[in-house]
Protein backbone atom coordinates (compact mmCIF):
# COMPACT_ATOMS: atom_id res chain seq x y z
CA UNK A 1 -101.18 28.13 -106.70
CA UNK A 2 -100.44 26.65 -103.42
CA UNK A 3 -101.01 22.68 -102.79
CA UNK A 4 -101.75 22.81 -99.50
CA UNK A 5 -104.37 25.09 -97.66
CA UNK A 6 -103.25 26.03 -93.87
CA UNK A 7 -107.01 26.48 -93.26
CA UNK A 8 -108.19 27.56 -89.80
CA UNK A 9 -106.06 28.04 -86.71
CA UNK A 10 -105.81 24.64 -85.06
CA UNK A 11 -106.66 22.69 -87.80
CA UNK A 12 -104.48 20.45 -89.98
CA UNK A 13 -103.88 21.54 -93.89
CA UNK A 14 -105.80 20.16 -96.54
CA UNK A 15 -104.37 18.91 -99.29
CA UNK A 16 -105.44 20.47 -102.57
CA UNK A 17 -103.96 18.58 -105.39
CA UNK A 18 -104.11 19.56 -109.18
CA UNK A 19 -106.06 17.34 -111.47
CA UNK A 20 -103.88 14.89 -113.63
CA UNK A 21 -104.86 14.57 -117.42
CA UNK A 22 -102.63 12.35 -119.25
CA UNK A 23 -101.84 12.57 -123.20
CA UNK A 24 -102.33 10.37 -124.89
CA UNK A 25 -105.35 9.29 -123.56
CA UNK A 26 -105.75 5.89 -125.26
CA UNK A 27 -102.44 4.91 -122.95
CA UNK A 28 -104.33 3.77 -119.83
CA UNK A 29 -101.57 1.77 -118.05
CA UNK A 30 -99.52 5.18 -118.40
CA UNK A 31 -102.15 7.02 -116.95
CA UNK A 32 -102.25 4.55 -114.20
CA UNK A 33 -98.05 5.17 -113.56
CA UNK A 34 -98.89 8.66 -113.46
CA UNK A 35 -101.74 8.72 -110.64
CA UNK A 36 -99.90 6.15 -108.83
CA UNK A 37 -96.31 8.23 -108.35
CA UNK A 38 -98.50 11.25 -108.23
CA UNK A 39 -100.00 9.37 -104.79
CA UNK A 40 -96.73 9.76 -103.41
CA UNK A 41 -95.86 13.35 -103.76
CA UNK A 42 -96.80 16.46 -102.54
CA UNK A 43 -97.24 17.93 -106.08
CA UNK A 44 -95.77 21.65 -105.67
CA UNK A 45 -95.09 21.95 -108.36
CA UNK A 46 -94.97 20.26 -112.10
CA UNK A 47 -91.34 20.01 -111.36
CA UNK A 48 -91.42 17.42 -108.78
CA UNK A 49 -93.95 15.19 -110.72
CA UNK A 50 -91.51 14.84 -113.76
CA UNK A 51 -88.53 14.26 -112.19
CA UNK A 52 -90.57 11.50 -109.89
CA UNK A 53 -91.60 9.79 -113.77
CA UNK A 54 -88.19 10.63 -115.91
CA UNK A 55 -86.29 7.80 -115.20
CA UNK A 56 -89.86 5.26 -116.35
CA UNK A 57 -90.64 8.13 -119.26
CA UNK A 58 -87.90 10.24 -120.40
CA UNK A 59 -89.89 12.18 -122.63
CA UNK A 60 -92.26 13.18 -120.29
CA UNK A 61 -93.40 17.16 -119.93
CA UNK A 62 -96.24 18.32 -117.07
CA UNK A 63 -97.96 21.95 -117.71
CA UNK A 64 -100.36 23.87 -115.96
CA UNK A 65 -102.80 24.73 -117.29
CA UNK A 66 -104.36 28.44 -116.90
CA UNK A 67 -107.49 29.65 -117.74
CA UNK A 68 -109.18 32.65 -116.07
CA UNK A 69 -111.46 32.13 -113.40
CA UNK A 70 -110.85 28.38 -112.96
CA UNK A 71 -111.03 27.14 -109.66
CA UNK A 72 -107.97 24.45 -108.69
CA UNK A 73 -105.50 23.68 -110.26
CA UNK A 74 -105.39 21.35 -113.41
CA UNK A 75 -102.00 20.07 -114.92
CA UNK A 76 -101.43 18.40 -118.39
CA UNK A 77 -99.20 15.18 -118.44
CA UNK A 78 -97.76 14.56 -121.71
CA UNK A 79 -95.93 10.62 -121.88
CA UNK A 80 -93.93 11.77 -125.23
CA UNK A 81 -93.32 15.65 -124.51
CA UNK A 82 -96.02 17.50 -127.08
CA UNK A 83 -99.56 16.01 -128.28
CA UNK A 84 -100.74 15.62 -132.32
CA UNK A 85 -101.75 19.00 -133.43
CA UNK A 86 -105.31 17.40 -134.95
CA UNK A 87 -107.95 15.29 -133.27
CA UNK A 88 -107.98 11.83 -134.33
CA UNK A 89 -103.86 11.70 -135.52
CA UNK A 90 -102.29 8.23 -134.31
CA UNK A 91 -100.99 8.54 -130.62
């Protein structure tokens, strides 16, 4: 999926950026880093937006997620690399 729409002849591109969910969840000053460097970028691709947060989180992995059907894109931030396989394990 493309981040930016060309839209209409004459008209400037919109911006369509993936939505961020951050793991683990109980970190909310990570998930603040995260939407703040994401600000910044044009988000291309998951690529960019861990090589933007390496050098504050070296263990950090971004995946898109894919589902049939869903509309935008939607990409899963991960602070230490993979997530507990069980509900309710310790972050």
């Amino acid at each position: 999926m493309q981040a930016h729409d060309e839209g209409a002849p004459g008209t400037h591109p919109v911006s369509v950026r993936p939505r961020l969910f951050c793991f683990p969840s109980s970190d909310s000053f990570f998930a603040a880093i995260v939407e703040e460097v994401a600000r910044g970028l044009r988000l291309d691709s998951p690529d960019e937006l861990v090589s933007a947060l390496r050098p504050l989180y070296p263990e950090i992995s971004v995946h898109p997620r894919t589902l049939d059907g869903e509309s935008g894109a939607v990409w899963y931030v991960y602070r230490e690399r993979t997530f507990p396989a069980h509900p309710g394990e310790a972050d």
